[in-house]
N, C-alpha and C. Protein backbone atom coordinates (compact mmCIF):
# COMPACT_ATOMS: atom_id res chain seq x y z
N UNK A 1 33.21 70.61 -39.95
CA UNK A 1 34.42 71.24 -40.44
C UNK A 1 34.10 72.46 -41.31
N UNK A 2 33.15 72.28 -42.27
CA UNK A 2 32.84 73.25 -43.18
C UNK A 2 32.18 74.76 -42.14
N UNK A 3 31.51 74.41 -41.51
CA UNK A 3 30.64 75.13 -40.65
C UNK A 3 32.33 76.39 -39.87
N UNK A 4 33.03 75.49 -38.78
CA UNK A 4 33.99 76.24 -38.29
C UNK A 4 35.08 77.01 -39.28
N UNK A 5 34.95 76.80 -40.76
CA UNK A 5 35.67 77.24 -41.49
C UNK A 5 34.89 78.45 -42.09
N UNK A 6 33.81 78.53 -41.94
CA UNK A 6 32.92 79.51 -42.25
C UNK A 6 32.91 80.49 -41.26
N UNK A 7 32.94 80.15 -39.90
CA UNK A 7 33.32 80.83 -38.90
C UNK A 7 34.44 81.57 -39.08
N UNK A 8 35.67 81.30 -39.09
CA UNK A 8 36.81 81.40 -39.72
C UNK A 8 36.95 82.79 -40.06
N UNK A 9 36.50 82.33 -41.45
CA UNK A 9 36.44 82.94 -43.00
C UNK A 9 35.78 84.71 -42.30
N UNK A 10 34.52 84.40 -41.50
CA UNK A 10 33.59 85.60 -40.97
C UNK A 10 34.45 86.72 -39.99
N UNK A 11 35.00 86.00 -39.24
CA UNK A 11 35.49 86.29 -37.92
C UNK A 11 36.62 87.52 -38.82
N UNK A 12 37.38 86.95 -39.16
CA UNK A 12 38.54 87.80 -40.61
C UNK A 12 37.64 88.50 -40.86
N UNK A 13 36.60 88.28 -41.48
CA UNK A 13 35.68 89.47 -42.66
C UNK A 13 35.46 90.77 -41.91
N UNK A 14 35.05 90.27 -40.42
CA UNK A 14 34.78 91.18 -40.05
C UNK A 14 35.76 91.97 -38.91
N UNK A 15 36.74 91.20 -38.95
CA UNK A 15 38.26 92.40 -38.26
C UNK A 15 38.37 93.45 -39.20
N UNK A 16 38.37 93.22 -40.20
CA UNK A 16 38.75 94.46 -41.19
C UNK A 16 37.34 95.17 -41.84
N UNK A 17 36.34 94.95 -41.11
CA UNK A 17 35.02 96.45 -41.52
C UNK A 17 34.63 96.89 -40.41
N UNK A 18 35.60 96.53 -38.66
CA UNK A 18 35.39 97.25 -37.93
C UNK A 18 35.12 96.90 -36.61
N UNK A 19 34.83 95.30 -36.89
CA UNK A 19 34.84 93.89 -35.79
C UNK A 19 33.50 94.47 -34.94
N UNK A 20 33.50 93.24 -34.30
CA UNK A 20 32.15 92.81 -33.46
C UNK A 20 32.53 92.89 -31.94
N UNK A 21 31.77 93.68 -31.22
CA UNK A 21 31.70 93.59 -29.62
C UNK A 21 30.61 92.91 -29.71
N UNK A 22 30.61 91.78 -28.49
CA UNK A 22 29.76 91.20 -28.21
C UNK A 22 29.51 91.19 -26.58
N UNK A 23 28.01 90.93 -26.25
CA UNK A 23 27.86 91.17 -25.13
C UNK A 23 26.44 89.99 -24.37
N UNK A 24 27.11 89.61 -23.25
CA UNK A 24 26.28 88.60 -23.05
C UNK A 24 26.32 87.12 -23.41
N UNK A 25 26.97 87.00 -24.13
CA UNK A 25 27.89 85.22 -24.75
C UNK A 25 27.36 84.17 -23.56
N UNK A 26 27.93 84.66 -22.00
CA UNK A 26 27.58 83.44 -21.49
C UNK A 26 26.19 83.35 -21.23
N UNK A 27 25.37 83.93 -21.10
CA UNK A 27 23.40 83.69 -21.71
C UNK A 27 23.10 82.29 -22.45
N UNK A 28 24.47 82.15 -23.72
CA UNK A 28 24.07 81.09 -24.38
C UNK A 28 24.19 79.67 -23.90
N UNK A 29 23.47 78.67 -23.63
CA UNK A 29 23.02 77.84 -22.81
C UNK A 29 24.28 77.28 -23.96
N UNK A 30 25.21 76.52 -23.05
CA UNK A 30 26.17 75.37 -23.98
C UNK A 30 25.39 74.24 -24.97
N UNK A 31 24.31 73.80 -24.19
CA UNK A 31 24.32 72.51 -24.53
C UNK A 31 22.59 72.47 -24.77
N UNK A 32 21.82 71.61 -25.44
CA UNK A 32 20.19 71.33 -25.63
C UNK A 32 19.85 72.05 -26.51
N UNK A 33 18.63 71.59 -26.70
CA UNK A 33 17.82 72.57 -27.78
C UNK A 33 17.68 74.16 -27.74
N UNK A 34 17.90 75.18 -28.66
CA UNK A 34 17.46 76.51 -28.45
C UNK A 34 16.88 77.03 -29.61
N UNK A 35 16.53 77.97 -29.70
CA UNK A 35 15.80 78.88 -30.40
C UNK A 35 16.16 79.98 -30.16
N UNK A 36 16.92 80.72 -31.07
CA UNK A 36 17.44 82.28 -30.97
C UNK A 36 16.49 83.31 -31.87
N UNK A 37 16.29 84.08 -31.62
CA UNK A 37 14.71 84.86 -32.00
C UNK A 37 15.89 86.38 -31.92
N UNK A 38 16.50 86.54 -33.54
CA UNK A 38 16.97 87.98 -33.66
C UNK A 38 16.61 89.76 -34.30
N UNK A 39 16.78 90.45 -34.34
CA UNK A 39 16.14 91.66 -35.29
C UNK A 39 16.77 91.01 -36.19
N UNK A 40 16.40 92.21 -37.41
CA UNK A 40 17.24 91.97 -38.91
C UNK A 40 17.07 94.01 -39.35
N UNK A 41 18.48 93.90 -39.69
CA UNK A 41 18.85 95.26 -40.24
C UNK A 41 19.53 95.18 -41.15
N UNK A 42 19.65 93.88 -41.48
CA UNK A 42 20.72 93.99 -42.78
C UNK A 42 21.29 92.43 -43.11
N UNK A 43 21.07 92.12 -44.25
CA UNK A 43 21.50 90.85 -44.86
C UNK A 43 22.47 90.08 -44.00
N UNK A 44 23.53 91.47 -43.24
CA UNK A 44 25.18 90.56 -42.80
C UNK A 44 24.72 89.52 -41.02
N UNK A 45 23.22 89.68 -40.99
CA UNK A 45 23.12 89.49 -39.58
C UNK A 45 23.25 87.95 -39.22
N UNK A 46 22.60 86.93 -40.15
CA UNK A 46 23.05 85.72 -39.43
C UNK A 46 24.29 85.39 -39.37
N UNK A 47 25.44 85.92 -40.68
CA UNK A 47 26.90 85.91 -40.54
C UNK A 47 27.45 86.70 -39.69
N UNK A 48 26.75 87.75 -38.44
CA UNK A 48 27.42 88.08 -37.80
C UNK A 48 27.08 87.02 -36.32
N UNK A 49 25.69 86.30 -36.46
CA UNK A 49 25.84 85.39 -35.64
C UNK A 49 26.53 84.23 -35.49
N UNK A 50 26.78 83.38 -36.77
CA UNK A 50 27.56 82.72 -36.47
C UNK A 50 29.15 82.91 -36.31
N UNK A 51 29.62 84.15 -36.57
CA UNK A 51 30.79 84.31 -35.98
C UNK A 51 30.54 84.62 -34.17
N UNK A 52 29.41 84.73 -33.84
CA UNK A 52 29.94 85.32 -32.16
C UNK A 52 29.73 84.40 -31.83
N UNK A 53 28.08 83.61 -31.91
CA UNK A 53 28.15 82.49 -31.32
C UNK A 53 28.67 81.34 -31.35
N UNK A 54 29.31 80.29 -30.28
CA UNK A 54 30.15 79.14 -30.21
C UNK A 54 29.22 78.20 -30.84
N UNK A 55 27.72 78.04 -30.32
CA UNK A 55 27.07 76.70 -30.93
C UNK A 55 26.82 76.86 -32.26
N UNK A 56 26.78 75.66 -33.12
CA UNK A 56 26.13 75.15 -34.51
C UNK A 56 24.91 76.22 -34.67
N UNK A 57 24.54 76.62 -35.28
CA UNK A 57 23.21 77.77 -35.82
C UNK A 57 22.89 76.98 -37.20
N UNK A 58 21.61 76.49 -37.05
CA UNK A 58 20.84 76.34 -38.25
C UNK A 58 19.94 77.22 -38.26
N UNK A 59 19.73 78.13 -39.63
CA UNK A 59 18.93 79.42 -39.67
C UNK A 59 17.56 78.97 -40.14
N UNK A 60 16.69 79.39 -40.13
CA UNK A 60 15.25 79.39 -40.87
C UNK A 60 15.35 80.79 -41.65
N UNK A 61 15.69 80.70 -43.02
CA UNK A 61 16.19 81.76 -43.91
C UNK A 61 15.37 81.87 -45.11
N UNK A 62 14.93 83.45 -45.53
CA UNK A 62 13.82 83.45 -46.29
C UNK A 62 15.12 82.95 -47.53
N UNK A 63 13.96 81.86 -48.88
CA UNK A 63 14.69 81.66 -49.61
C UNK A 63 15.72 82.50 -50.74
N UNK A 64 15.08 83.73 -50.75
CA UNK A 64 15.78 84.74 -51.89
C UNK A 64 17.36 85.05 -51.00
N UNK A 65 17.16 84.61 -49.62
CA UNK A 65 18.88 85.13 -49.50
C UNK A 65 19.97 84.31 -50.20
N UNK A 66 19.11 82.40 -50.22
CA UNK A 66 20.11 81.52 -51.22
C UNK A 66 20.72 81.90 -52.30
N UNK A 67 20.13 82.71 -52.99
CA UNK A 67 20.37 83.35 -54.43
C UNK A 67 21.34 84.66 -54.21
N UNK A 68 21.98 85.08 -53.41
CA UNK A 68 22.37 86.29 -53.01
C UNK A 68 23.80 86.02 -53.11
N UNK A 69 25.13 86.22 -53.78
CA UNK A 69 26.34 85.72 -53.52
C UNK A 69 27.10 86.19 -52.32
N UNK A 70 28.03 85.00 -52.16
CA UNK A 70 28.71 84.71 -51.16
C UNK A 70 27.20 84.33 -49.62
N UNK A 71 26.62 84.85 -49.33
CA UNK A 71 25.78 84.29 -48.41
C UNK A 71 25.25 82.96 -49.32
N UNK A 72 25.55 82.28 -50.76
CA UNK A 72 24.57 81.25 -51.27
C UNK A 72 25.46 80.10 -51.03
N UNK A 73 27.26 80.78 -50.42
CA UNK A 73 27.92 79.54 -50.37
C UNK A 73 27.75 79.45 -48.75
N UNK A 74 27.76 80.65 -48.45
CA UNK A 74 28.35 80.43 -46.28
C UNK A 74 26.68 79.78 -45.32
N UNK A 75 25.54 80.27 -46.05
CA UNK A 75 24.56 79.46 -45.71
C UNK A 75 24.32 77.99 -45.57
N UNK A 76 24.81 77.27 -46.90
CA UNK A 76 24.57 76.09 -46.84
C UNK A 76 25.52 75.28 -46.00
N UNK A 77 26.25 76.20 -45.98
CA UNK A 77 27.57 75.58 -45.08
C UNK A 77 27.17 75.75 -43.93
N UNK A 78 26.32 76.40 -43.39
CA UNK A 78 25.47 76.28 -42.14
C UNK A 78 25.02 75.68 -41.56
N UNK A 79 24.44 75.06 -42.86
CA UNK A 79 22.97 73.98 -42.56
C UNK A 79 21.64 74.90 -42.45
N UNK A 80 21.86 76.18 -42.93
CA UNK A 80 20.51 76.89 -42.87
C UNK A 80 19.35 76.38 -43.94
N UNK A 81 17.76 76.71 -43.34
CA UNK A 81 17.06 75.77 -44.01
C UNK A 81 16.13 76.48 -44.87
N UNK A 82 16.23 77.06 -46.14
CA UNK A 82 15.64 77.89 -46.56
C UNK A 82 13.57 77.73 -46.50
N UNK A 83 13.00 78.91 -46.25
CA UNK A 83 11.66 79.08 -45.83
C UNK A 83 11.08 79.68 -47.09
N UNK A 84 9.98 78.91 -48.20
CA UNK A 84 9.58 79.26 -49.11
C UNK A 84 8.39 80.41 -49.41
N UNK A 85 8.07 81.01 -48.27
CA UNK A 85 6.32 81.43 -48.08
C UNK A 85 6.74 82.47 -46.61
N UNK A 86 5.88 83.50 -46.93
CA UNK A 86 6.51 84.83 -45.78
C UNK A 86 5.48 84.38 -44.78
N UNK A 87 4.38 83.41 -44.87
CA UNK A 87 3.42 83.07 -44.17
C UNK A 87 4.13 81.75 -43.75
N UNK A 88 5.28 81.03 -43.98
CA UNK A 88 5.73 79.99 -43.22
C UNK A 88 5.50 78.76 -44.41
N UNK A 89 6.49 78.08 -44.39
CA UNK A 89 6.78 76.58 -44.98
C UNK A 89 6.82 75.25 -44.17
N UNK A 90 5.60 74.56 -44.04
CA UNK A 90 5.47 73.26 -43.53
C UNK A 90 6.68 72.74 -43.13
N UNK A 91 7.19 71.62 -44.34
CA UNK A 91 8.32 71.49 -44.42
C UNK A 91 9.45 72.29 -43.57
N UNK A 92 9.76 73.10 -44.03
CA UNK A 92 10.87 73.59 -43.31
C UNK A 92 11.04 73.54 -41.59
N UNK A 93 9.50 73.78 -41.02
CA UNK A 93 9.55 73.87 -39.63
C UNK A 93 9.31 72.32 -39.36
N UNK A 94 9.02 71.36 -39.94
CA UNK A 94 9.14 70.01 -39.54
C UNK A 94 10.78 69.62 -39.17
N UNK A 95 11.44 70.11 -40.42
CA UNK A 95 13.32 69.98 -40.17
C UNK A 95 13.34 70.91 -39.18
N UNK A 96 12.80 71.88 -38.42
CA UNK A 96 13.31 72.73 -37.53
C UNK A 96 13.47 71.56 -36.53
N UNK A 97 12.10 71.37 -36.62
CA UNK A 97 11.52 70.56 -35.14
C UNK A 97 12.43 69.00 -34.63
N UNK A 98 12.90 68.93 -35.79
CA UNK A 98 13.87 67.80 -35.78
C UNK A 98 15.37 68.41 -35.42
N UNK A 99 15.31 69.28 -36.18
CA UNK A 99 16.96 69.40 -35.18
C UNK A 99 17.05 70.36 -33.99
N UNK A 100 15.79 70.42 -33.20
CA UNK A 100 15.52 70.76 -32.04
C UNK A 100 15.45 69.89 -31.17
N UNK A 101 14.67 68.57 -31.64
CA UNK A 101 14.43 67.32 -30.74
C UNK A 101 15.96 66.42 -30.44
N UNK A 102 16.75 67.23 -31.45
CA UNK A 102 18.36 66.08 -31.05
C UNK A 102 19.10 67.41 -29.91
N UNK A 103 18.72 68.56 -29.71
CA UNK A 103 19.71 69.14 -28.88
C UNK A 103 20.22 70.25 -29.79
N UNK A 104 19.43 70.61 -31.50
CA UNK A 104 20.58 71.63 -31.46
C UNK A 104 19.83 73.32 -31.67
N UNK A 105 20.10 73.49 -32.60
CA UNK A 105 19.79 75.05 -32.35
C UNK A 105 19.42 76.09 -33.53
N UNK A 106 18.22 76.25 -33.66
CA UNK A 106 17.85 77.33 -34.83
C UNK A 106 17.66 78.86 -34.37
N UNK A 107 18.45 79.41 -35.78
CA UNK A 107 17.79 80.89 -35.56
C UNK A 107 17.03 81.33 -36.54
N UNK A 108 16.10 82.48 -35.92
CA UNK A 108 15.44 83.19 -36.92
C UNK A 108 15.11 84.54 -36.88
N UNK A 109 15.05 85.37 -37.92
CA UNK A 109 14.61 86.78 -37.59
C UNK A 109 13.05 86.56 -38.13
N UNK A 110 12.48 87.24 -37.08
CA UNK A 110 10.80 86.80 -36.86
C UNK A 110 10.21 88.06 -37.48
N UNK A 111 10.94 89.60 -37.61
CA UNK A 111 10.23 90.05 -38.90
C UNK A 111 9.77 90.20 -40.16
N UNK A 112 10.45 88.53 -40.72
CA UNK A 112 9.94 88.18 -42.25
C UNK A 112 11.22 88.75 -42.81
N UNK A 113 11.73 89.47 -42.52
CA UNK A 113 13.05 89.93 -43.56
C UNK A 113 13.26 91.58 -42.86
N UNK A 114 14.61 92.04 -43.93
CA UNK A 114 15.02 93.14 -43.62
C UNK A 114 14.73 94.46 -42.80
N UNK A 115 14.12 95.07 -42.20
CA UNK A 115 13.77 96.14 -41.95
C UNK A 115 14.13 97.03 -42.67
N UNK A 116 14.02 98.01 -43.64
CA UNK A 116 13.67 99.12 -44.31
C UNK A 116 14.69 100.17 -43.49
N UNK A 117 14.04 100.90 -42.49
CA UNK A 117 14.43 101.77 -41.63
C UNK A 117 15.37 101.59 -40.57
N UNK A 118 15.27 99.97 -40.21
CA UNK A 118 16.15 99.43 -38.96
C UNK A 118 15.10 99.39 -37.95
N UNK A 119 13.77 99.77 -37.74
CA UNK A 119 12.97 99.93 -36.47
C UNK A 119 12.55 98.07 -36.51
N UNK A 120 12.21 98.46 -35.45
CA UNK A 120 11.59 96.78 -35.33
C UNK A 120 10.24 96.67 -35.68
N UNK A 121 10.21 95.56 -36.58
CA UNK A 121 8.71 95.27 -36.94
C UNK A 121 7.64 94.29 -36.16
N UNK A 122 6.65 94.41 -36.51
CA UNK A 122 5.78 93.73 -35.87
C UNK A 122 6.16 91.83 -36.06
N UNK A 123 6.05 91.06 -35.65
CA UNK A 123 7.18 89.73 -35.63
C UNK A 123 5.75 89.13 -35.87
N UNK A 124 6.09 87.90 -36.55
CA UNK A 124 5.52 86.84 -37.96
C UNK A 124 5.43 85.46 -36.46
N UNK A 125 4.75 84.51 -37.04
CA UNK A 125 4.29 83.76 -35.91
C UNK A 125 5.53 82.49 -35.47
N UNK A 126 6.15 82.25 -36.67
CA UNK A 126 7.10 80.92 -36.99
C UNK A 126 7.88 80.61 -35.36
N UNK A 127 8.32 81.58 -35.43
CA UNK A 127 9.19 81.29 -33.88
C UNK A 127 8.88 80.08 -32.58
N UNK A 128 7.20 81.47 -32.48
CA UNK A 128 6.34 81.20 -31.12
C UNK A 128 6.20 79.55 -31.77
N UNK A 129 5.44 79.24 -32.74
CA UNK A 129 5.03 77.85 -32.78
C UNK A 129 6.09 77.10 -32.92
N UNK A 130 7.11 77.19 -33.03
CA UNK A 130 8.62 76.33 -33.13
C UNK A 130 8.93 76.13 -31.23
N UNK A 131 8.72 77.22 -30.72
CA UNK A 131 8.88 76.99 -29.16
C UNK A 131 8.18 76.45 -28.56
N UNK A 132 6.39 77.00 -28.58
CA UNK A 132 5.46 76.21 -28.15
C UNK A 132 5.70 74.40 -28.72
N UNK A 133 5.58 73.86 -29.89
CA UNK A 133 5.88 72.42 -30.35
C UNK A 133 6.91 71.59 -29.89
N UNK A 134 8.15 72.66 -29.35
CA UNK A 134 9.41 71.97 -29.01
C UNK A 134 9.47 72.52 -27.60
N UNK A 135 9.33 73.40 -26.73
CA UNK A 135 9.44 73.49 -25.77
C UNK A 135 11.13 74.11 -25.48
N UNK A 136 11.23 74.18 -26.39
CA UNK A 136 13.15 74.57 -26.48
C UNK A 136 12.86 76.04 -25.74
N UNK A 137 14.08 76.50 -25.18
CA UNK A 137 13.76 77.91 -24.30
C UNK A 137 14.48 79.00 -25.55
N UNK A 138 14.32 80.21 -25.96
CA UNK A 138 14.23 81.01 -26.54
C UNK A 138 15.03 82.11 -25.89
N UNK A 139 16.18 82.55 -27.16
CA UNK A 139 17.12 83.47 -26.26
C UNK A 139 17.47 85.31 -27.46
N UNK A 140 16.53 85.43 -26.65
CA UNK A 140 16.82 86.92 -27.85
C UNK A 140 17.76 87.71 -27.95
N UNK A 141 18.07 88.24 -29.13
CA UNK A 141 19.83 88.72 -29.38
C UNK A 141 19.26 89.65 -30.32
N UNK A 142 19.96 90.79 -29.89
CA UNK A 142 19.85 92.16 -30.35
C UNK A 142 21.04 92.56 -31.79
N UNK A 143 21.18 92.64 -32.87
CA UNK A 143 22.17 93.05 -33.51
C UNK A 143 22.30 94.36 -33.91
N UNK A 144 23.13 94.88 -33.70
CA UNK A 144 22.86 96.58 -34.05
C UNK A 144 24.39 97.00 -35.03
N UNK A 145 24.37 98.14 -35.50
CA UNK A 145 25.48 98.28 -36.47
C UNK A 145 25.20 97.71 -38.33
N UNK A 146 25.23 96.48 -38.10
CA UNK A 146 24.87 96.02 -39.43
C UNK A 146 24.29 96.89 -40.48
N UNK A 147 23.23 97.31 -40.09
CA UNK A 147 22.52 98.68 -41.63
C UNK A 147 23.70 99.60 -41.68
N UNK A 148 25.05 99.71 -41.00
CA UNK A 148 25.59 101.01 -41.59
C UNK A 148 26.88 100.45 -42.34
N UNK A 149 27.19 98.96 -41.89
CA UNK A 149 28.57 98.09 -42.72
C UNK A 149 28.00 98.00 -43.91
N UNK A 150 26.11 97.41 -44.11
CA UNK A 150 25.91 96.75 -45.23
C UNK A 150 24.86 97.46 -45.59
N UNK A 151 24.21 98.63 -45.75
CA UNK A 151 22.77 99.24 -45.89
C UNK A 151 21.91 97.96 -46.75
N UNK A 152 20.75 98.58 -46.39
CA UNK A 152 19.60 97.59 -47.53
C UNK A 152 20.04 97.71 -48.78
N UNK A 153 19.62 96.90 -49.52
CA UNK A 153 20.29 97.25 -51.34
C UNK A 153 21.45 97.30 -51.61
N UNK A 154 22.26 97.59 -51.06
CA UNK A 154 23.70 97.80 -51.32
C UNK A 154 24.45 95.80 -50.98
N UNK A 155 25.69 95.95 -51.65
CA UNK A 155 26.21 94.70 -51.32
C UNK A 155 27.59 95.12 -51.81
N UNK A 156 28.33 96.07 -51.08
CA UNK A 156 29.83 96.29 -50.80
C UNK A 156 29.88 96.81 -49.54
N UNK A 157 30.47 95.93 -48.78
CA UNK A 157 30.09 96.68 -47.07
C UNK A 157 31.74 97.94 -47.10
N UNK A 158 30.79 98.61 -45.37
CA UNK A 158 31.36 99.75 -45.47
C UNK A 158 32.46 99.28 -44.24
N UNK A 159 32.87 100.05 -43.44
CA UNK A 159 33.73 100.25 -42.15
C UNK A 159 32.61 100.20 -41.21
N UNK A 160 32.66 99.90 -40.02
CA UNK A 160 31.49 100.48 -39.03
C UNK A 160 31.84 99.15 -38.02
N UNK A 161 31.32 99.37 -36.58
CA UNK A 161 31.53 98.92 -35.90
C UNK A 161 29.99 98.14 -35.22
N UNK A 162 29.86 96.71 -34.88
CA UNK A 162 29.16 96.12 -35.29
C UNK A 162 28.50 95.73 -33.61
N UNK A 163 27.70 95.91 -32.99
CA UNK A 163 27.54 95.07 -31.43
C UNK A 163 26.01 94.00 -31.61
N UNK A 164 26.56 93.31 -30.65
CA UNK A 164 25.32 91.73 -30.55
C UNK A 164 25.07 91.60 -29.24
N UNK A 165 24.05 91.92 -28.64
CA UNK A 165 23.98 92.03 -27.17
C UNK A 165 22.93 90.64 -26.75
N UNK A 166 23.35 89.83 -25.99
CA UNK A 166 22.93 88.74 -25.90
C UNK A 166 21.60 88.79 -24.84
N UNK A 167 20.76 88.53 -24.70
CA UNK A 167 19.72 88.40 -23.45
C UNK A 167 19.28 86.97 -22.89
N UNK A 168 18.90 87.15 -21.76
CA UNK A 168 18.56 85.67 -21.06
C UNK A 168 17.51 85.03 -21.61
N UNK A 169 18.09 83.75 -21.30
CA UNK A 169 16.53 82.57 -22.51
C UNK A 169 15.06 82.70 -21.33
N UNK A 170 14.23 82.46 -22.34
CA UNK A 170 12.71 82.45 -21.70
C UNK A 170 12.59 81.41 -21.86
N UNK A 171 12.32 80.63 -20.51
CA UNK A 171 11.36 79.24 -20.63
C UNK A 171 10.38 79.25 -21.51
N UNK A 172 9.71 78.65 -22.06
CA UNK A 172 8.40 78.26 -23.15
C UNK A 172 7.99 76.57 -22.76
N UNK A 173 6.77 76.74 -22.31
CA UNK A 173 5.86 75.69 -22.32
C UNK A 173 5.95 74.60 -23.49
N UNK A 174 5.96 73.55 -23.39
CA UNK A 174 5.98 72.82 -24.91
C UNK A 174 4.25 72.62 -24.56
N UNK A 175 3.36 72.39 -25.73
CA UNK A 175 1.94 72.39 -25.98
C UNK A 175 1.61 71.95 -27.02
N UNK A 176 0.94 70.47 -26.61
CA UNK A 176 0.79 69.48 -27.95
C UNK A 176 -0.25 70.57 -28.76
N UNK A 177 -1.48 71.20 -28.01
CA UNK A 177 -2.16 71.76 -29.17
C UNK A 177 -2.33 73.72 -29.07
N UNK A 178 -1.28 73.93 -30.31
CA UNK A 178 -0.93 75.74 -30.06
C UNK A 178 -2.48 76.21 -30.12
N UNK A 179 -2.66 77.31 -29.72
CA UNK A 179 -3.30 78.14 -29.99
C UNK A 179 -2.78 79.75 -30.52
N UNK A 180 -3.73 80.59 -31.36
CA UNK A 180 -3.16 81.66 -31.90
C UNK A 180 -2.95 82.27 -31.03
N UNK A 181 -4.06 82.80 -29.84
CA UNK A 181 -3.54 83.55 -28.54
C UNK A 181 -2.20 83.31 -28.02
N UNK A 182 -1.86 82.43 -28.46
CA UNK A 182 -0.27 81.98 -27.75
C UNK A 182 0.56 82.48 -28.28
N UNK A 183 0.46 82.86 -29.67
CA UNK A 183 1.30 83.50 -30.48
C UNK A 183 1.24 85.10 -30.40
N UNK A 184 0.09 85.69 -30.00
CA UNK A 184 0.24 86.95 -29.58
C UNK A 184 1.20 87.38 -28.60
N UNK A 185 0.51 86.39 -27.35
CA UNK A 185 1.08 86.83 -25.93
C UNK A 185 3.20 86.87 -26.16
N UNK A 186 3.87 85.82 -26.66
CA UNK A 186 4.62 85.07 -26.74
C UNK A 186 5.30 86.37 -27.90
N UNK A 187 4.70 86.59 -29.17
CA UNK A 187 5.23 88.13 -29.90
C UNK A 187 5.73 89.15 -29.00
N UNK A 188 4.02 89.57 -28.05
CA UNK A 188 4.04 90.55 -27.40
C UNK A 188 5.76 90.56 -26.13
N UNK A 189 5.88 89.40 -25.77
CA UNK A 189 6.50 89.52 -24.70
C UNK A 189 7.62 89.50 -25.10
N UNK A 190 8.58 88.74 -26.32
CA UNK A 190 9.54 88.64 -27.35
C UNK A 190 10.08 90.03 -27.84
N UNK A 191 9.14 91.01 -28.53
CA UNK A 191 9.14 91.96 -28.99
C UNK A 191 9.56 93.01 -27.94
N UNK A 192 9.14 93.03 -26.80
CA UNK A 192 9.41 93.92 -25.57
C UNK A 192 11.08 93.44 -24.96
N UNK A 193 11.57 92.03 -25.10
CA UNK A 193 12.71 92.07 -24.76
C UNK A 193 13.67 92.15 -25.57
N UNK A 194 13.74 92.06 -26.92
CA UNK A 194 14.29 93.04 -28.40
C UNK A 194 14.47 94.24 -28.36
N UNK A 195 13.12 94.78 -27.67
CA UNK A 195 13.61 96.34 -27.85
C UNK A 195 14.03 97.04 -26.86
N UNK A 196 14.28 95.96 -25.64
CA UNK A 196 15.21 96.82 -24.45
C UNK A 196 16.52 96.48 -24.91
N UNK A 197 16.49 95.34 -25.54
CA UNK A 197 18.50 95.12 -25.58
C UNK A 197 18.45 95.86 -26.26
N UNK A 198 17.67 96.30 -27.43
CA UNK A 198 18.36 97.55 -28.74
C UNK A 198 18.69 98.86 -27.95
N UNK A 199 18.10 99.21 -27.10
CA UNK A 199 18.37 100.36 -26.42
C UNK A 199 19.45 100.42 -25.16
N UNK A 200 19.52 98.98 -24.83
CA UNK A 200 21.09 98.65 -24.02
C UNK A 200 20.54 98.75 -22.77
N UNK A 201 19.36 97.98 -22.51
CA UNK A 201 18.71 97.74 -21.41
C UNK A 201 18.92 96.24 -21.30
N UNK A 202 18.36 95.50 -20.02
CA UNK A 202 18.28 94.16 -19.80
C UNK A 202 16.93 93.76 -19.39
N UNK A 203 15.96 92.49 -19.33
CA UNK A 203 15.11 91.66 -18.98
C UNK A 203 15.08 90.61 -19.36
């Protein structure tokens, strides 16, 4: 209840700074485990996911956004799981792995936080080993707009018009024992289908 009321609450927020086109929605697998692997340009991005997307989103969220108002109430109402360490929190990806194994669904932005400029950064390992361990298929989503409603530093959003372009999930191997090479290849190939949706391409 809390969760769809947060939805709600977003969906409003963002009719009036300029609303969300979204593109690609049916990509999102209804039902099982997933893993959504997004950019980050700006604080407003997991609240612009859970307004597009229909399923439950539990985030893997660096902890300083808890402390941030209004995201310190609409997070927890999420169920997002705050991540203590830019190198990754034990803990936290154990609760990932658990509410992957019942069917539901985490997101994360895999460049550690904000982008600066908006370019895409080189992506942090957490993801790949959340997919490789769970085998959940992985569906990358492009957000664009956000740095100009909410710039970095700033926290009074502007007007601007907001798009989320959805892309098709990648199978992922589940693999009792990861290796780091896996996490390259798995970046490398992640990172390449991020930056065609940003440019309004498909793969």
């Amino acid at each position: 209840m809390f969760y769809l009321l947060a939805k709600l609450i977003l969906r409003i927020f963002f009719s009036f700074t300029g609303g969300v086109k979204a593109d690609g929605i049916s990509n999102v697998p209804k039902k099982g485990p997933l893993i959504i692997v997004s950019n980050h340009q700006s604080i407003l991005d997991p609240t612009v996911l859970m307004a597009c997307i229909s399923r439950r989103i539990h985030f893997l969220a660096a902890a300083y956004l808890f402390r941030i108002p209004v995201l310190n109430i609409l997070l927890p109402m999420a169920g997002a799981i705050p991540v203590k360490s830019e190198k990754g929190d034990l803990a936290s990806f154990k609760k990932a792995l658990r509410i992957l194994a019942k069917g539901g669904v985490i997101a994360l932005f895999p460049e550690g936080g904000v982008s600066p400029d908006g370019s895409l950064r080189p992506f942090k390992h957490g993801w790949a080993y959340l997919a490789l361990k769970s085998g959940a298929p992985v569906l990358p989503v492009a957000v664009i707009g956000t740095r100009d409603v909410l710039p970095v530093g700033t926290y009074m959003p502007r007007r601007g018009r907001i798009e989320v372009r959805v892309g098709e999930c990648v199978a992922v191997q589940k693999k009792g024992r990861v290796r780091q090479e896996d996490f390259g290849e798995l970046n490398m190939m992640m990172e390449g289908r991020l930056k065609s949706l940003l440019v309004g391409t498909r793969q």
